[in-house]
N, C-alpha and C. Protein backbone atom coordinates (compact mmCIF):
# COMPACT_ATOMS: atom_id res chain seq x y z
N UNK A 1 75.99 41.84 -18.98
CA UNK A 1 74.69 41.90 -19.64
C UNK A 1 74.35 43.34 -19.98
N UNK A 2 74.87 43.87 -19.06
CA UNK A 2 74.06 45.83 -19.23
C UNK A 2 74.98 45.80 -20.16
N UNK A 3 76.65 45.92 -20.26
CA UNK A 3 76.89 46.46 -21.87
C UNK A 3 76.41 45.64 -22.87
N UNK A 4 76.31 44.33 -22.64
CA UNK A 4 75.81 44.06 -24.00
C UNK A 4 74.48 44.34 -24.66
N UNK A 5 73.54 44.61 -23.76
CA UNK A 5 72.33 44.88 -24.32
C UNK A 5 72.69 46.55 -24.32
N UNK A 6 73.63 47.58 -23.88
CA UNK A 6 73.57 48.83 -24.40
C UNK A 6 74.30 48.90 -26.15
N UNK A 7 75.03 47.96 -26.12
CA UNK A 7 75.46 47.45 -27.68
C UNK A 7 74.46 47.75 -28.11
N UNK A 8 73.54 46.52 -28.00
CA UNK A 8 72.49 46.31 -29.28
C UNK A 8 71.38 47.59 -29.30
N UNK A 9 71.23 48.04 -28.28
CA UNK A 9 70.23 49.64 -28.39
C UNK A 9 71.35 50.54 -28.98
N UNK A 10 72.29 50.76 -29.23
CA UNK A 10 73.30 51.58 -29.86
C UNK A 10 73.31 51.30 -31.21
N UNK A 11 72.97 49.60 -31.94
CA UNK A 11 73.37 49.36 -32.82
C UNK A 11 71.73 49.53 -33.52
N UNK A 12 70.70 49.03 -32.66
CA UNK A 12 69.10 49.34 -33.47
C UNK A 12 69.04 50.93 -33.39
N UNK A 13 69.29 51.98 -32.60
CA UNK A 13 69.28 52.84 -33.02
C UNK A 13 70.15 53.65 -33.96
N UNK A 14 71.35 53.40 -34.35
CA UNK A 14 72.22 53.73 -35.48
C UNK A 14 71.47 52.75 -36.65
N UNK A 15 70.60 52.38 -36.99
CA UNK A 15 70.31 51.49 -37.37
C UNK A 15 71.11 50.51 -38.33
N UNK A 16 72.31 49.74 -37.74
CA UNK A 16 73.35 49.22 -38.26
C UNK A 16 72.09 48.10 -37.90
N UNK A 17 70.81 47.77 -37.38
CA UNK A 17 70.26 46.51 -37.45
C UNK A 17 68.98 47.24 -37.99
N UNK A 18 67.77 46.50 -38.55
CA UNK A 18 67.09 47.33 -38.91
C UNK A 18 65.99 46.51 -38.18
N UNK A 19 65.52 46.37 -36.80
CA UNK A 19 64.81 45.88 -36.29
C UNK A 19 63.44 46.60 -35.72
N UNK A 20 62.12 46.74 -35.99
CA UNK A 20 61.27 47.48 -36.03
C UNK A 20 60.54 46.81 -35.07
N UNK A 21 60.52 45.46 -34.31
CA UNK A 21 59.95 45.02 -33.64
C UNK A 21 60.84 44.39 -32.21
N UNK A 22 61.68 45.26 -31.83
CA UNK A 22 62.77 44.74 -30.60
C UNK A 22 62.76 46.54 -30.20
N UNK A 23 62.73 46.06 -28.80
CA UNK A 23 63.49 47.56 -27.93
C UNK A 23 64.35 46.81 -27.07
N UNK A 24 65.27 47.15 -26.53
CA UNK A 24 66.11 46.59 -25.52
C UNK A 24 66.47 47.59 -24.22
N UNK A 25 65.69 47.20 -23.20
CA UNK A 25 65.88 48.05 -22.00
C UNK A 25 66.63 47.99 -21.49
N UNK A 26 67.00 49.43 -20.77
CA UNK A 26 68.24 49.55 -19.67
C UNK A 26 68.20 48.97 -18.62
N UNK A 27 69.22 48.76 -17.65
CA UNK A 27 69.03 48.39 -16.52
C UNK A 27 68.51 49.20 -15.72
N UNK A 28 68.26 50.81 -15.86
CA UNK A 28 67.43 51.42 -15.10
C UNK A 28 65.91 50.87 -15.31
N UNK A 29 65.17 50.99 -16.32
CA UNK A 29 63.99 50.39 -16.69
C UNK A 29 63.94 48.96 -15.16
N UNK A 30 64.75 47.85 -15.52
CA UNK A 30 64.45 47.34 -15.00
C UNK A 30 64.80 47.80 -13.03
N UNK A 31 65.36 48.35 -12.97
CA UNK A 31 65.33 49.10 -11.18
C UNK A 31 63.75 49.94 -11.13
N UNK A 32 63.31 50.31 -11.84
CA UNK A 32 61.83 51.48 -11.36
C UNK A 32 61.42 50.01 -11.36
N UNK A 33 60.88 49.23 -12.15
CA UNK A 33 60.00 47.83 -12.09
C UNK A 33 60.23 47.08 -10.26
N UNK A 34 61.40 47.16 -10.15
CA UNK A 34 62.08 46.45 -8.97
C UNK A 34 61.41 47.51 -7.75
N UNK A 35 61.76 48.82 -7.61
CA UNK A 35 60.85 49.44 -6.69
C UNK A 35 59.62 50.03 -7.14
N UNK A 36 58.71 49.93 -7.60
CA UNK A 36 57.89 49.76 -7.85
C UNK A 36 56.63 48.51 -7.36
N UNK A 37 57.86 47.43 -7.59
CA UNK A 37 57.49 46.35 -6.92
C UNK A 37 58.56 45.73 -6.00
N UNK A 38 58.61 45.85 -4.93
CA UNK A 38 59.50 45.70 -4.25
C UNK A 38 59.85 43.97 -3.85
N UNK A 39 59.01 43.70 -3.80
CA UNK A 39 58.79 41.90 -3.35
C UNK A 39 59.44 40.85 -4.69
N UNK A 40 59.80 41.73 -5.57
CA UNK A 40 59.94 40.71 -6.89
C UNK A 40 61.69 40.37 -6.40
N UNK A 41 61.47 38.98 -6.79
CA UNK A 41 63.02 38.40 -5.61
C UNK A 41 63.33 36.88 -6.98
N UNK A 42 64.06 37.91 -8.44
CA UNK A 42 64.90 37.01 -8.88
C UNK A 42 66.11 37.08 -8.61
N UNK A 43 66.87 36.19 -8.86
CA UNK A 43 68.16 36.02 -8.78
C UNK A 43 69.12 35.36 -9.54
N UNK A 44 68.72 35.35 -10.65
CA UNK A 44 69.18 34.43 -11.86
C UNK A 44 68.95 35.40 -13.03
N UNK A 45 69.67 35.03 -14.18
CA UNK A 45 69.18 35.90 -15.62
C UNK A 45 68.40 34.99 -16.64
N UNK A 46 67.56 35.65 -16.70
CA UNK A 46 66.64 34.66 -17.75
C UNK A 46 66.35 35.60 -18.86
N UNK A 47 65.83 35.65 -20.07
CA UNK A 47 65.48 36.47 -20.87
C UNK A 47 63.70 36.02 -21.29
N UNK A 48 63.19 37.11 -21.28
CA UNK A 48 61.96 37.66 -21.25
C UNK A 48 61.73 38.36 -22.41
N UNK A 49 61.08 38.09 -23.47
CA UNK A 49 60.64 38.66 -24.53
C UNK A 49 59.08 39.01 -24.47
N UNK A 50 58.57 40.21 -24.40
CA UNK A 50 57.34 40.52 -24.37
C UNK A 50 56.16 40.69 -25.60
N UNK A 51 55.02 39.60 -25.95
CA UNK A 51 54.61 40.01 -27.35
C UNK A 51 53.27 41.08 -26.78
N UNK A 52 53.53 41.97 -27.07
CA UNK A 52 52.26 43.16 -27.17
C UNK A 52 50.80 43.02 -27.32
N UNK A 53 50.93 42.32 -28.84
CA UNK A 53 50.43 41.86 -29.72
C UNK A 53 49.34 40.97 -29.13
N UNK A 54 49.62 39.79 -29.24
CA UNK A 54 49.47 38.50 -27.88
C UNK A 54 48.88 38.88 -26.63
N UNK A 55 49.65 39.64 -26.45
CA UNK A 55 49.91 39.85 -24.87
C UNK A 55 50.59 38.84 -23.71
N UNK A 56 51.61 38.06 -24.42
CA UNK A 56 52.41 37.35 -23.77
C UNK A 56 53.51 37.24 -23.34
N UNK A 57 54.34 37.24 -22.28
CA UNK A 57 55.85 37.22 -21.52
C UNK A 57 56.20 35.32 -22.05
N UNK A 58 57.46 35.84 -23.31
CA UNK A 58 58.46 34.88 -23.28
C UNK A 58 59.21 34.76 -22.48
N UNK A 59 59.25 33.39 -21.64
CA UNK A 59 60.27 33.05 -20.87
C UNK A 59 61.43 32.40 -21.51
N UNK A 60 62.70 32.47 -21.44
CA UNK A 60 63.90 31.06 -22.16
C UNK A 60 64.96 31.71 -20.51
N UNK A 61 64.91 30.24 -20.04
CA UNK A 61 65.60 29.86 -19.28
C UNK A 61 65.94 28.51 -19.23
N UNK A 62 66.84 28.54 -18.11
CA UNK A 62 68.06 27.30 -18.09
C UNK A 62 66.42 26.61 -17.25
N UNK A 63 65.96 27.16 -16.24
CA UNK A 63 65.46 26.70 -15.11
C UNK A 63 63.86 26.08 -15.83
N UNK A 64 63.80 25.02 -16.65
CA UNK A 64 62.89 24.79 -17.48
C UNK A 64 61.41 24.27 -16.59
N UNK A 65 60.17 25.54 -16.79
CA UNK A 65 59.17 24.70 -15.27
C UNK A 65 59.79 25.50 -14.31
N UNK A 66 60.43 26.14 -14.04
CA UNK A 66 60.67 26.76 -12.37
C UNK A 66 60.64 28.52 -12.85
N UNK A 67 60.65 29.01 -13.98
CA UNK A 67 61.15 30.60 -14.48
C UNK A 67 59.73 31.33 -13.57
N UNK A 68 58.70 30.95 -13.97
CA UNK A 68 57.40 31.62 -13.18
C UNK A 68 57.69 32.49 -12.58
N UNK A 69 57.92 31.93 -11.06
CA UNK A 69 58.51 33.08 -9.75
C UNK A 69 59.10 33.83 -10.26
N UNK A 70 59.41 33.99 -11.24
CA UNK A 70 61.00 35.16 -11.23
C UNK A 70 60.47 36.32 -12.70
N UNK A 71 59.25 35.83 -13.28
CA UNK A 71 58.51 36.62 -13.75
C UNK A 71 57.30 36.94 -13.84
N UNK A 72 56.46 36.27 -13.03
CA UNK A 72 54.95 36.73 -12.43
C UNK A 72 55.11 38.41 -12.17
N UNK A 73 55.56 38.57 -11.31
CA UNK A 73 55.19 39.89 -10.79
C UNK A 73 55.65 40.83 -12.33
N UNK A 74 56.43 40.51 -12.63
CA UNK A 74 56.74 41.44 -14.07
C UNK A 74 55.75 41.19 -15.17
N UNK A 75 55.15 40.15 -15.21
CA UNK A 75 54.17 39.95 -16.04
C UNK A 75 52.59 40.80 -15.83
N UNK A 76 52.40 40.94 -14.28
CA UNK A 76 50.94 42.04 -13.68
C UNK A 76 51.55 43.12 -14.07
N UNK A 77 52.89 43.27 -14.14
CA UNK A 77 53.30 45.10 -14.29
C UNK A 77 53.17 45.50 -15.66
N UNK A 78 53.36 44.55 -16.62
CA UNK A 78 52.86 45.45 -17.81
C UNK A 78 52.07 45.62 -18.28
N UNK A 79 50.81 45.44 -18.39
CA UNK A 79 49.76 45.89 -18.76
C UNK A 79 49.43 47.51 -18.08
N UNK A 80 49.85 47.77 -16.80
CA UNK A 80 49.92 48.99 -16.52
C UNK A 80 50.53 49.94 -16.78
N UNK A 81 51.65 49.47 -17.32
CA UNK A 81 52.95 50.35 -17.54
C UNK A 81 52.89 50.93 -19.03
N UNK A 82 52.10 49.96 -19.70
CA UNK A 82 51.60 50.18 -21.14
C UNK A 82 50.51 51.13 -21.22
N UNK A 83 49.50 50.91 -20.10
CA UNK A 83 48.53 51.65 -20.33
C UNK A 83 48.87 53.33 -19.21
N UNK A 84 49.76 53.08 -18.49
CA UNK A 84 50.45 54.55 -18.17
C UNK A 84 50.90 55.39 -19.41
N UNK A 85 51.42 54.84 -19.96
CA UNK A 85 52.28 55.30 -21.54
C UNK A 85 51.24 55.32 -22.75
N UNK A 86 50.04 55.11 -22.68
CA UNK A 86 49.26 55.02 -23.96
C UNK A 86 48.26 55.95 -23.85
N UNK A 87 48.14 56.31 -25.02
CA UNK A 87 47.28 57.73 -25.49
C UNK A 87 45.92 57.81 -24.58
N UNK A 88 45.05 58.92 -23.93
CA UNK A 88 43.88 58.71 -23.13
C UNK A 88 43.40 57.83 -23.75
N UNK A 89 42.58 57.89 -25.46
CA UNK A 89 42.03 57.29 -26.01
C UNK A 89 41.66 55.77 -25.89
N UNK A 90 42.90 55.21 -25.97
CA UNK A 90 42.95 53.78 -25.48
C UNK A 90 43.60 52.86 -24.14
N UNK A 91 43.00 53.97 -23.00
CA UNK A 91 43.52 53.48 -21.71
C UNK A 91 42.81 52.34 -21.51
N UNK A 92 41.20 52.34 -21.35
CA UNK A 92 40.57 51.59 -20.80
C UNK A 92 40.53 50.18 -21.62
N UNK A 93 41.26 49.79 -22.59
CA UNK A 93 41.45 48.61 -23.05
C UNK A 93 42.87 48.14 -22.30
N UNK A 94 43.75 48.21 -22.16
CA UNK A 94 44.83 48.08 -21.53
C UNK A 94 44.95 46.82 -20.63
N UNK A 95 44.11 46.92 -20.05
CA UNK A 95 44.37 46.44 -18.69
C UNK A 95 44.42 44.43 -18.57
N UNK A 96 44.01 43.80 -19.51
CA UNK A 96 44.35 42.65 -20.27
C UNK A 96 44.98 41.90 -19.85
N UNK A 97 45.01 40.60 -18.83
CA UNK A 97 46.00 40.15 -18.27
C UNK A 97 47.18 39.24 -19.34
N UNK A 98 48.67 39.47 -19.09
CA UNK A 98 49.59 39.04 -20.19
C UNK A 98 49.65 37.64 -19.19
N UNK A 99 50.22 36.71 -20.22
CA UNK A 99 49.93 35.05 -20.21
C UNK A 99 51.34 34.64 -20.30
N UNK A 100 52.16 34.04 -19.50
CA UNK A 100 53.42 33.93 -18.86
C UNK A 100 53.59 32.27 -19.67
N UNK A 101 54.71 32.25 -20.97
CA UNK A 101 54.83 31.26 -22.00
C UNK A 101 56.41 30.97 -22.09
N UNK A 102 57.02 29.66 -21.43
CA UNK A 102 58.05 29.22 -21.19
C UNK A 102 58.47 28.80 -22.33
N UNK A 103 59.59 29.41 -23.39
CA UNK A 103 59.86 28.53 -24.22
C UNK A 103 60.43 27.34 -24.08
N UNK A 104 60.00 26.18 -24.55
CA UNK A 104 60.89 25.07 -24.98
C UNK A 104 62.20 25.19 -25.24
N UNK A 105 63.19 24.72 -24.13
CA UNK A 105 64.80 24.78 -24.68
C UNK A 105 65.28 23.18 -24.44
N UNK A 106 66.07 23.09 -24.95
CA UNK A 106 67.08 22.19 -24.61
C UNK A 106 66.90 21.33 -22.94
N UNK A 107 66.58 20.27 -23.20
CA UNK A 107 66.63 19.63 -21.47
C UNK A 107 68.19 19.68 -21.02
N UNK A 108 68.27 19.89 -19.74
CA UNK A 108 69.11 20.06 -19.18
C UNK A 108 70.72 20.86 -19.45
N UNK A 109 70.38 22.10 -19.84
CA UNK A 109 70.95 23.10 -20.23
C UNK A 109 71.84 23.54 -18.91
N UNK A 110 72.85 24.66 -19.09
CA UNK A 110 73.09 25.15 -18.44
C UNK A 110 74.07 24.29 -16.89
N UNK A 111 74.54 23.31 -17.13
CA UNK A 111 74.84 22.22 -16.16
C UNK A 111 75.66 22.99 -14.90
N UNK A 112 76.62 23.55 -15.56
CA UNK A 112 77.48 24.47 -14.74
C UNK A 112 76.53 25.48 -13.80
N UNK A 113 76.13 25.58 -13.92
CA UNK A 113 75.09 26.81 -13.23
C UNK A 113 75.70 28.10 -12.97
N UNK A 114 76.93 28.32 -14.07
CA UNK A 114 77.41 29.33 -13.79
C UNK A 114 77.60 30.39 -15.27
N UNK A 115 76.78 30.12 -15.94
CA UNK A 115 76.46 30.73 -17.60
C UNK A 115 75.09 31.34 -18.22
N UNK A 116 74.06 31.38 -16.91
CA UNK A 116 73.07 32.25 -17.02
C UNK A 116 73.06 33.12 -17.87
N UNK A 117 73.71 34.31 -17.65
CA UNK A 117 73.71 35.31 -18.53
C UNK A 117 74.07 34.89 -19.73
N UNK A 118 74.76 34.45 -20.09
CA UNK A 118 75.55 34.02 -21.26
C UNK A 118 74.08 33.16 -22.04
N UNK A 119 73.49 32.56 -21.76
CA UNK A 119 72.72 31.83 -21.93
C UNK A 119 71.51 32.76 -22.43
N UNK A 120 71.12 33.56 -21.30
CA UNK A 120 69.69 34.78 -21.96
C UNK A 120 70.25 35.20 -23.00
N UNK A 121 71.64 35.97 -22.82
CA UNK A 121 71.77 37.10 -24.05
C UNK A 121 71.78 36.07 -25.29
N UNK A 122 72.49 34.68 -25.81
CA UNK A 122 72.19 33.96 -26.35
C UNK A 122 70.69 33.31 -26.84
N UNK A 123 70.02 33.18 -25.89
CA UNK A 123 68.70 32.94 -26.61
C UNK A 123 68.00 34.07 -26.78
N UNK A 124 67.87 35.79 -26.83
CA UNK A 124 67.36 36.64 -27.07
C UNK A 124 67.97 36.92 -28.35
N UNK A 125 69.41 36.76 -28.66
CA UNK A 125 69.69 37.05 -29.94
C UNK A 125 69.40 35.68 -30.99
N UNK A 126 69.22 34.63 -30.61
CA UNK A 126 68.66 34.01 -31.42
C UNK A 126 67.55 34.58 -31.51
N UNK A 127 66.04 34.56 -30.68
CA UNK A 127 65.64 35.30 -31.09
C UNK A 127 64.88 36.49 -32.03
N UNK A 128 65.86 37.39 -31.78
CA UNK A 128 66.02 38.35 -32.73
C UNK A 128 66.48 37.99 -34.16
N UNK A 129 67.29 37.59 -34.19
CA UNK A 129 68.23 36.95 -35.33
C UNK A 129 67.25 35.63 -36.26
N UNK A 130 66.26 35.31 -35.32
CA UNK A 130 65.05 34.21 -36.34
C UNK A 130 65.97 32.93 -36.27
N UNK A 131 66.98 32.67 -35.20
CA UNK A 131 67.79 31.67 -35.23
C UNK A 131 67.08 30.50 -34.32
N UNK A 132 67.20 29.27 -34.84
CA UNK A 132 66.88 27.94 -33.87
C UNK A 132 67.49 28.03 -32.52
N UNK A 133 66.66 28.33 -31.23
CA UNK A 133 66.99 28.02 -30.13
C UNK A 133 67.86 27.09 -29.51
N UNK A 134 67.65 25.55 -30.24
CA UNK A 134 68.58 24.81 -30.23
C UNK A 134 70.15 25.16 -30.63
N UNK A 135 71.03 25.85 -31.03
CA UNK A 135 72.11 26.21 -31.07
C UNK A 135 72.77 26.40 -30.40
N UNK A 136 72.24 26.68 -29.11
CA UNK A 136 72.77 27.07 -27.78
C UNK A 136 72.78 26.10 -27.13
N UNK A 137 73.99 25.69 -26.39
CA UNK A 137 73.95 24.70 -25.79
C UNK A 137 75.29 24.66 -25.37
N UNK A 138 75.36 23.69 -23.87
CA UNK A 138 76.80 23.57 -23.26
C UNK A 138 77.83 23.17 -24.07
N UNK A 139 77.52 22.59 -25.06
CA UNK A 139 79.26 22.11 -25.56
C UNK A 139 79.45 23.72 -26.14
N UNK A 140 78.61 24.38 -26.39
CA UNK A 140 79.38 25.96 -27.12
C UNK A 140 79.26 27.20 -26.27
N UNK A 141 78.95 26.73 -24.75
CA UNK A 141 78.41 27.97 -23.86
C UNK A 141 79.48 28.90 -23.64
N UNK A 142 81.13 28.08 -23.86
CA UNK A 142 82.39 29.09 -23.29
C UNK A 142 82.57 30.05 -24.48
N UNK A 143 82.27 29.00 -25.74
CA UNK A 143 83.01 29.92 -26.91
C UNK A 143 82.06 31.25 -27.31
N UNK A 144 80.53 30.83 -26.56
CA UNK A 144 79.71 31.74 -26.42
C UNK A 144 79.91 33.25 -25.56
N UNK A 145 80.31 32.87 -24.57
CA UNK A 145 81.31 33.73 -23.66
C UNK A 145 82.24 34.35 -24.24
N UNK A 146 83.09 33.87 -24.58
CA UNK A 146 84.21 34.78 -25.25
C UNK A 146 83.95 35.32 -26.35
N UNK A 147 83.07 35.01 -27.44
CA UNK A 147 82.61 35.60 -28.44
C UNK A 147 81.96 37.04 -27.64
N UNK A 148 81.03 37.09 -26.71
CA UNK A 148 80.59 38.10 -26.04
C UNK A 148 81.56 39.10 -25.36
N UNK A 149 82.68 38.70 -24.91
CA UNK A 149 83.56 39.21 -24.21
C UNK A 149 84.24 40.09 -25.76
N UNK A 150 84.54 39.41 -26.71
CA UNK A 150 85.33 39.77 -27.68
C UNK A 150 84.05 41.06 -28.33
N UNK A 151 82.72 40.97 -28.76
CA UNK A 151 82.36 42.18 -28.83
C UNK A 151 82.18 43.09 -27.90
N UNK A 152 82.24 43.27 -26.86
CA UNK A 152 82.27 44.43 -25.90
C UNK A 152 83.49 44.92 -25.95
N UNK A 153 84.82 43.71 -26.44
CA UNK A 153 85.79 44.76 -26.93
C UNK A 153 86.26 45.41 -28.15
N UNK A 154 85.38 44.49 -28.73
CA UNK A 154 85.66 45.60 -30.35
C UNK A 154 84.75 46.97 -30.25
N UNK A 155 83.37 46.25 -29.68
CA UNK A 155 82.53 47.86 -29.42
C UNK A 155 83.74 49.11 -28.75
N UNK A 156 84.45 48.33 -27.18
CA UNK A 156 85.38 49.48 -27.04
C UNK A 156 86.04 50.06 -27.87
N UNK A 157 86.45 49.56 -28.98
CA UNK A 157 87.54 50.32 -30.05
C UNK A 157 86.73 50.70 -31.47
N UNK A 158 85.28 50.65 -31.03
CA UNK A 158 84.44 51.56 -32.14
C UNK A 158 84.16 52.70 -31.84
N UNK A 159 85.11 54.00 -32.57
CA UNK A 159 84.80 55.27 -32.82
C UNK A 159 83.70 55.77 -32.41
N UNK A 160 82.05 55.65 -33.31
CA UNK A 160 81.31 55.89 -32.90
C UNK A 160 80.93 55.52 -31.32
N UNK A 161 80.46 54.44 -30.82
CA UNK A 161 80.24 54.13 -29.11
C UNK A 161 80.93 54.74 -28.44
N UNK A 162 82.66 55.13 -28.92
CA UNK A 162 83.02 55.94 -27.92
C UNK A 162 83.11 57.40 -28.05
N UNK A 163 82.50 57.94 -28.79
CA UNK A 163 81.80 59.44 -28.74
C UNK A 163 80.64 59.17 -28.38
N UNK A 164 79.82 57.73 -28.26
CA UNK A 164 78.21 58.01 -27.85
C UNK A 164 78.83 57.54 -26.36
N UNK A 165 79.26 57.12 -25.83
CA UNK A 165 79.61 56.86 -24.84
C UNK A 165 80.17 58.57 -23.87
N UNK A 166 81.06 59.47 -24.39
CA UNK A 166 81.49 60.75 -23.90
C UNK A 166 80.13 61.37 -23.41
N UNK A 167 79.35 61.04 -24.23
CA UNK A 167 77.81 61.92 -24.19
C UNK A 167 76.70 61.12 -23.15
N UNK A 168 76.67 60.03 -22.59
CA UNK A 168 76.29 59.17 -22.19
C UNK A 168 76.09 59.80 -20.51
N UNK A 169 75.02 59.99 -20.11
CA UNK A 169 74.78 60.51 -18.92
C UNK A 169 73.82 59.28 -18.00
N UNK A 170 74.36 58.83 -16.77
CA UNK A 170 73.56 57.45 -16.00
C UNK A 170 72.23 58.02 -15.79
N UNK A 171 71.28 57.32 -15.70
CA UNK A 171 69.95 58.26 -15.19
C UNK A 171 70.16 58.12 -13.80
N UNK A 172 69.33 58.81 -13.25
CA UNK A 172 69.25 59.13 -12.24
C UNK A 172 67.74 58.01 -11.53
N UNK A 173 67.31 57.22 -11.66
CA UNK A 173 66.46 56.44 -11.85
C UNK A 173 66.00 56.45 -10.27
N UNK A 174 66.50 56.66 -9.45
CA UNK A 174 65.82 56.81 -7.94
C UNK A 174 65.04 57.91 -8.03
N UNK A 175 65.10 59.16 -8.78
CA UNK A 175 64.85 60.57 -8.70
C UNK A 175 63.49 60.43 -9.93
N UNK A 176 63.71 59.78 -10.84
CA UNK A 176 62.88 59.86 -12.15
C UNK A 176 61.82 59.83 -11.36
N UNK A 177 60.89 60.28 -12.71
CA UNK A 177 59.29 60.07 -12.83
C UNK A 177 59.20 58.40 -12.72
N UNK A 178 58.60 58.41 -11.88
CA UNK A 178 57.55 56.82 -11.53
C UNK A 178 56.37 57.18 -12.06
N UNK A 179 55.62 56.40 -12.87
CA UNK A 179 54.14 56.21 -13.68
C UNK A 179 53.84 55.45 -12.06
N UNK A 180 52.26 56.08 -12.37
CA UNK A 180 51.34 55.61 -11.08
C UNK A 180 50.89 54.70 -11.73
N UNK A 181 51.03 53.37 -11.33
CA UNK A 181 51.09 52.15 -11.74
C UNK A 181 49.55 51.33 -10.84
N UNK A 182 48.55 51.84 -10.45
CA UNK A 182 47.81 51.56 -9.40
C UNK A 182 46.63 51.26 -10.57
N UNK A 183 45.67 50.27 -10.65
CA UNK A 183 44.56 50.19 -11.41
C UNK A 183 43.78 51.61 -10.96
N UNK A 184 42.67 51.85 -12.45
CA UNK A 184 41.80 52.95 -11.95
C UNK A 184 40.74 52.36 -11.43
């Protein structure tokens, strides 16, 4: 999952996609969230699309009715994290509680219980892509897999990624700046 979503931040910022309304976070992003909040106890991959706008956390998971637990606590954290990062001017609007919205998938998805990931990064690039959610589904979850497997290796044998890759430094994300995340 971490290379594939460093793909697609490699590819919106080269802008080989021209997407003005997607960011795709690192897996550090998501570790400060994790200590920050220490009690948040998923264990599955689900994909989470956040509307700003709205102010709502897309859920698409296999676990249709059960995703909640595994994004509540991420759902209280952004409104703070937004309003840590936003101009003085408009702090005191911020604080807005975001509204936790399960998309509709496919009943009984995911049978194997062993294609999670495969499954988020799939329904986030639908998604993105303005593609029917319905497309995804177990009779195509392997070829889904290997299609994924097969771009992380063509990315390996793209020129560019692997000079952005030479330059590529891990953060240091235990050490970073933590935003004081505490209501005023």
């Amino acid at each position: 999952m971490d290379v594939f979503m460093y793909i697609w931040r490699v590819k919106t910022s080269l802008r080989h996609w021209t997407l003005d309304r997607v960011a795709f976070m690192p897996t550090y992003f998501f570790l400060q969230i994790e200590k920050a909040y220490l009690s948040f106890t998923g264990n599955l991959w689900i994909a989470v699309c956040v509307n700003f706008i709205e102010k709502i956390v897309e859920v698409f998971g296999c676990l249709q009715g059960r995703n909640r637990q595994y994004v509540e606590k991420f759902s209280v954290m952004i409104p703070r994290i937004v309003k840590a990062v936003a101009p003085p001017e408009n702090k005191k609007y911020l604080l807005e509680k975001y509204y936790i919205v399960e998309v509709p998938l496919k009943a009984r998805l995911n049978k194997s219980l062993c294609d999670c990931g495969a499954y988020a990064l799939k329904n986030l690039e639908c998604q993105l892509l303005g593609l029917d959610l319905n497309l995804v589904d177990d009779e195509i979850i392997q070829r889904c897999c290997q299609k994924i497997a097969l771009d992380i290796w063509e990315a390996k044998q793209n020129p560019i990624l692997i000079e952005l890759m030479t330059q590529y430094v891990p953060s240091n994300f235990e050490s970073s700046i933590v935003f004081d995340l505490v209501e005023d």
